[in-house]
N, C-alpha and C. Protein backbone atom coordinates (compact mmCIF):
# COMPACT_ATOMS: atom_id res chain seq x y z
N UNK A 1 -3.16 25.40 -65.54
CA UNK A 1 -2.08 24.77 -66.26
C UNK A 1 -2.14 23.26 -66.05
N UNK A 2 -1.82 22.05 -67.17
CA UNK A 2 -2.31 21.34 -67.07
C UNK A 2 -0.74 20.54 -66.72
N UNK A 3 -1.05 19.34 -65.92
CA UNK A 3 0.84 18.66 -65.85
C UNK A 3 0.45 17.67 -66.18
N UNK A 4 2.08 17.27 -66.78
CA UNK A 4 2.32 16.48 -67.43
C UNK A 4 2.13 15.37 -66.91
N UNK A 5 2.24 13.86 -67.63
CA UNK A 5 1.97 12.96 -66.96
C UNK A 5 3.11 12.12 -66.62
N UNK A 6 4.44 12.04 -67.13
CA UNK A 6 5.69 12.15 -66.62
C UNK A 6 6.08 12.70 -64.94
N UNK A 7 5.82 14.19 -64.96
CA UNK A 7 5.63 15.05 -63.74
C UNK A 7 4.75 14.23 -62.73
N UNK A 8 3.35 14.41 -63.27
CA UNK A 8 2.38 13.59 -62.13
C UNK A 8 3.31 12.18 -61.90
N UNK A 9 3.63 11.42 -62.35
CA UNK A 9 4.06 10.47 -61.58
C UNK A 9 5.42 10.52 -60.63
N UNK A 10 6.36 11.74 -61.28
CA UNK A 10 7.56 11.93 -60.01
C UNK A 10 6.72 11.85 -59.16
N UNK A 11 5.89 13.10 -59.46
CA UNK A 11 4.78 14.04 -57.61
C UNK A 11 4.26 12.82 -56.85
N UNK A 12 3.66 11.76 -57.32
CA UNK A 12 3.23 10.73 -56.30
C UNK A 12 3.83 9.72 -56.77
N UNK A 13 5.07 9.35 -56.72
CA UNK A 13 6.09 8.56 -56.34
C UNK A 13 6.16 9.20 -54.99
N UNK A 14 6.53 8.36 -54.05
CA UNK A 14 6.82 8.41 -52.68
C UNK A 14 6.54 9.76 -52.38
N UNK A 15 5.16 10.30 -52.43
CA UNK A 15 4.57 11.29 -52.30
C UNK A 15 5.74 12.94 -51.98
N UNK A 16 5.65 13.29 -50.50
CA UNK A 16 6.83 14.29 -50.05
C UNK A 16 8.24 13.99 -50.00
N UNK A 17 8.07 12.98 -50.62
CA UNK A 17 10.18 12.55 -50.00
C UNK A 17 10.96 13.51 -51.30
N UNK A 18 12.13 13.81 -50.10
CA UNK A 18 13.06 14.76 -51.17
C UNK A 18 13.61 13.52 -52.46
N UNK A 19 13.66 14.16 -53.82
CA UNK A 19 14.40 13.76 -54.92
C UNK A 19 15.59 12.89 -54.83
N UNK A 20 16.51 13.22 -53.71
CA UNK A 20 17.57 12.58 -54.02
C UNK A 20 17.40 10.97 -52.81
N UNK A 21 15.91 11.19 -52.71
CA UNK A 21 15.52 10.10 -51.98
C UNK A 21 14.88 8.80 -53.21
N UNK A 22 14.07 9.42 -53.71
CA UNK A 22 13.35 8.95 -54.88
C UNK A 22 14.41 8.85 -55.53
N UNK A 23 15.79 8.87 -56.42
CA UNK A 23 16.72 9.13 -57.24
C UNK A 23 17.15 7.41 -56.66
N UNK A 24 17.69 7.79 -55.67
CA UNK A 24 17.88 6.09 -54.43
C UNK A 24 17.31 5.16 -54.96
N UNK A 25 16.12 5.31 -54.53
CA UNK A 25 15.40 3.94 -54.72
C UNK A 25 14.79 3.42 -56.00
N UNK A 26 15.23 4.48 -57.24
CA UNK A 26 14.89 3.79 -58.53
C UNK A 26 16.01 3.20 -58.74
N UNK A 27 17.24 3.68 -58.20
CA UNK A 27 18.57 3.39 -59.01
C UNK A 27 18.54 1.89 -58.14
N UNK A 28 18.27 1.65 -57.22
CA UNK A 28 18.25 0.20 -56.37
C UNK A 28 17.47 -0.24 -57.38
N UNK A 29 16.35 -0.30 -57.35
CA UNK A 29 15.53 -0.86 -58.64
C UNK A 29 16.10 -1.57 -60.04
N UNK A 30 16.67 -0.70 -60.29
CA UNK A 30 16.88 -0.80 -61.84
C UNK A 30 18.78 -1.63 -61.59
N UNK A 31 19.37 -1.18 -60.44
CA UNK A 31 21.39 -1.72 -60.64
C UNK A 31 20.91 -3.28 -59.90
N UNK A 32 19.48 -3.79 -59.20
CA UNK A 32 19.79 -4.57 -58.36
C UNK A 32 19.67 -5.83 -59.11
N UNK A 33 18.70 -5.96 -60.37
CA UNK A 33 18.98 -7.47 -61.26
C UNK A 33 19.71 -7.33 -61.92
N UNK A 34 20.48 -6.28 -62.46
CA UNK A 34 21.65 -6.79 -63.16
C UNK A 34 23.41 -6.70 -62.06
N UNK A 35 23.26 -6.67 -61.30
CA UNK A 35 23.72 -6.85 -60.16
C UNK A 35 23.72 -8.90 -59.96
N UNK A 36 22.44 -8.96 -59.81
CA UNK A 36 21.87 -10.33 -59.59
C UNK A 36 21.99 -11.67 -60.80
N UNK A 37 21.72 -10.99 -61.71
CA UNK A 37 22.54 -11.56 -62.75
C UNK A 37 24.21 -11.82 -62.90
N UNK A 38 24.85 -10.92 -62.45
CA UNK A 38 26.42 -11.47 -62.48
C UNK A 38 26.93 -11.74 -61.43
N UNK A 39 26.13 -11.89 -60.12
CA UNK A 39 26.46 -12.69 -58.82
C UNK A 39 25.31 -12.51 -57.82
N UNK A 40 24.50 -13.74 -57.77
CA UNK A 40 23.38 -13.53 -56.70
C UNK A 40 24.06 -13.58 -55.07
N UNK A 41 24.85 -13.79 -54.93
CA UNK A 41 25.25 -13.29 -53.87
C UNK A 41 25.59 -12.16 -52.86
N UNK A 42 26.60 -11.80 -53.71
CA UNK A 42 26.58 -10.13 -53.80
C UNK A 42 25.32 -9.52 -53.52
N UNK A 43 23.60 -9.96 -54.63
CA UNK A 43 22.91 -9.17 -55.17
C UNK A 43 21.72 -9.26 -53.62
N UNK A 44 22.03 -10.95 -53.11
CA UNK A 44 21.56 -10.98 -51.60
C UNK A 44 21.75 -9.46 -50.32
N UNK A 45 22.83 -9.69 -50.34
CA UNK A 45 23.75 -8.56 -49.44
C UNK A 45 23.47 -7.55 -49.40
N UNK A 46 23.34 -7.21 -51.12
CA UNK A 46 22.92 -5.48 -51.25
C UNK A 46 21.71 -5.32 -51.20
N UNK A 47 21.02 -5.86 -51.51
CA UNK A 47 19.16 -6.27 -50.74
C UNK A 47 19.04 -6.00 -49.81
N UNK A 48 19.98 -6.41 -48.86
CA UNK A 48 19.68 -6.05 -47.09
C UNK A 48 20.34 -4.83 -47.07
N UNK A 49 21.47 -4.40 -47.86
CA UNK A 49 21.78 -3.20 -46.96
C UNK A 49 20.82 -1.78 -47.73
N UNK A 50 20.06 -2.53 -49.16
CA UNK A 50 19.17 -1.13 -49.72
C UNK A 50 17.37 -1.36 -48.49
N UNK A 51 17.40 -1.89 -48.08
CA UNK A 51 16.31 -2.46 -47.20
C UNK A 51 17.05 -1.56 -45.86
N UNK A 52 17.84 -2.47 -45.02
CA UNK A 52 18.56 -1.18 -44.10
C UNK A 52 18.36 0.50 -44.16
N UNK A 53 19.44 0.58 -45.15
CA UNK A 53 18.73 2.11 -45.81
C UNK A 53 17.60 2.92 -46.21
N UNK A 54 16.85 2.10 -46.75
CA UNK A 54 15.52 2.63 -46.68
C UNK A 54 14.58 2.62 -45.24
N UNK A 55 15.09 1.54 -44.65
CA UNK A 55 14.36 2.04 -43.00
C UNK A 55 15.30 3.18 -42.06
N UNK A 56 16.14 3.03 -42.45
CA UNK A 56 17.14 4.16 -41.91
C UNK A 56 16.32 5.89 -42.52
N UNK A 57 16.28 6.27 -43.90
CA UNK A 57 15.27 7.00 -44.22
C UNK A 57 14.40 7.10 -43.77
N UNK A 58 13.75 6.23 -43.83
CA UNK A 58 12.46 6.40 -43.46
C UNK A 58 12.27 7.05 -42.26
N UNK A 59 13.01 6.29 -41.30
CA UNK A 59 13.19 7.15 -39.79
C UNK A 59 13.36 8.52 -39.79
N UNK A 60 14.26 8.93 -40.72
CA UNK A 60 14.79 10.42 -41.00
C UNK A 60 13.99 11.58 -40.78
């Protein structure tokens, strides 16, 4: 059976990490410049604490 290429890229996105890990770190991705756009300050802050969090995971 052949997979998709949508699929293949969830599967090696952050290889074994559970979904609602990967779910995380696109949504940081995608809320953090328009975030940054209506206050770079704010968009500083939440930088460190999605950085925090992701080493906090990571440890997990």
């Amino acid at each position: 059976m052949e997979i998709s290429w949508g699929r293949a890229m969830w599967r090696n996105f952050l290889g074994q990490s559970p979904d609602w890990y990967k779910l995380a770190l696109l949504g940081f991705l995608i809320i953090t410049p328009f975030i940054f756009l209506a206050n770079p300050f704010i968009a500083g802050w939440l930088l460190v604490a999605e950085f925090i969090f992701t080493l906090a995971m990571a440890l997990k």
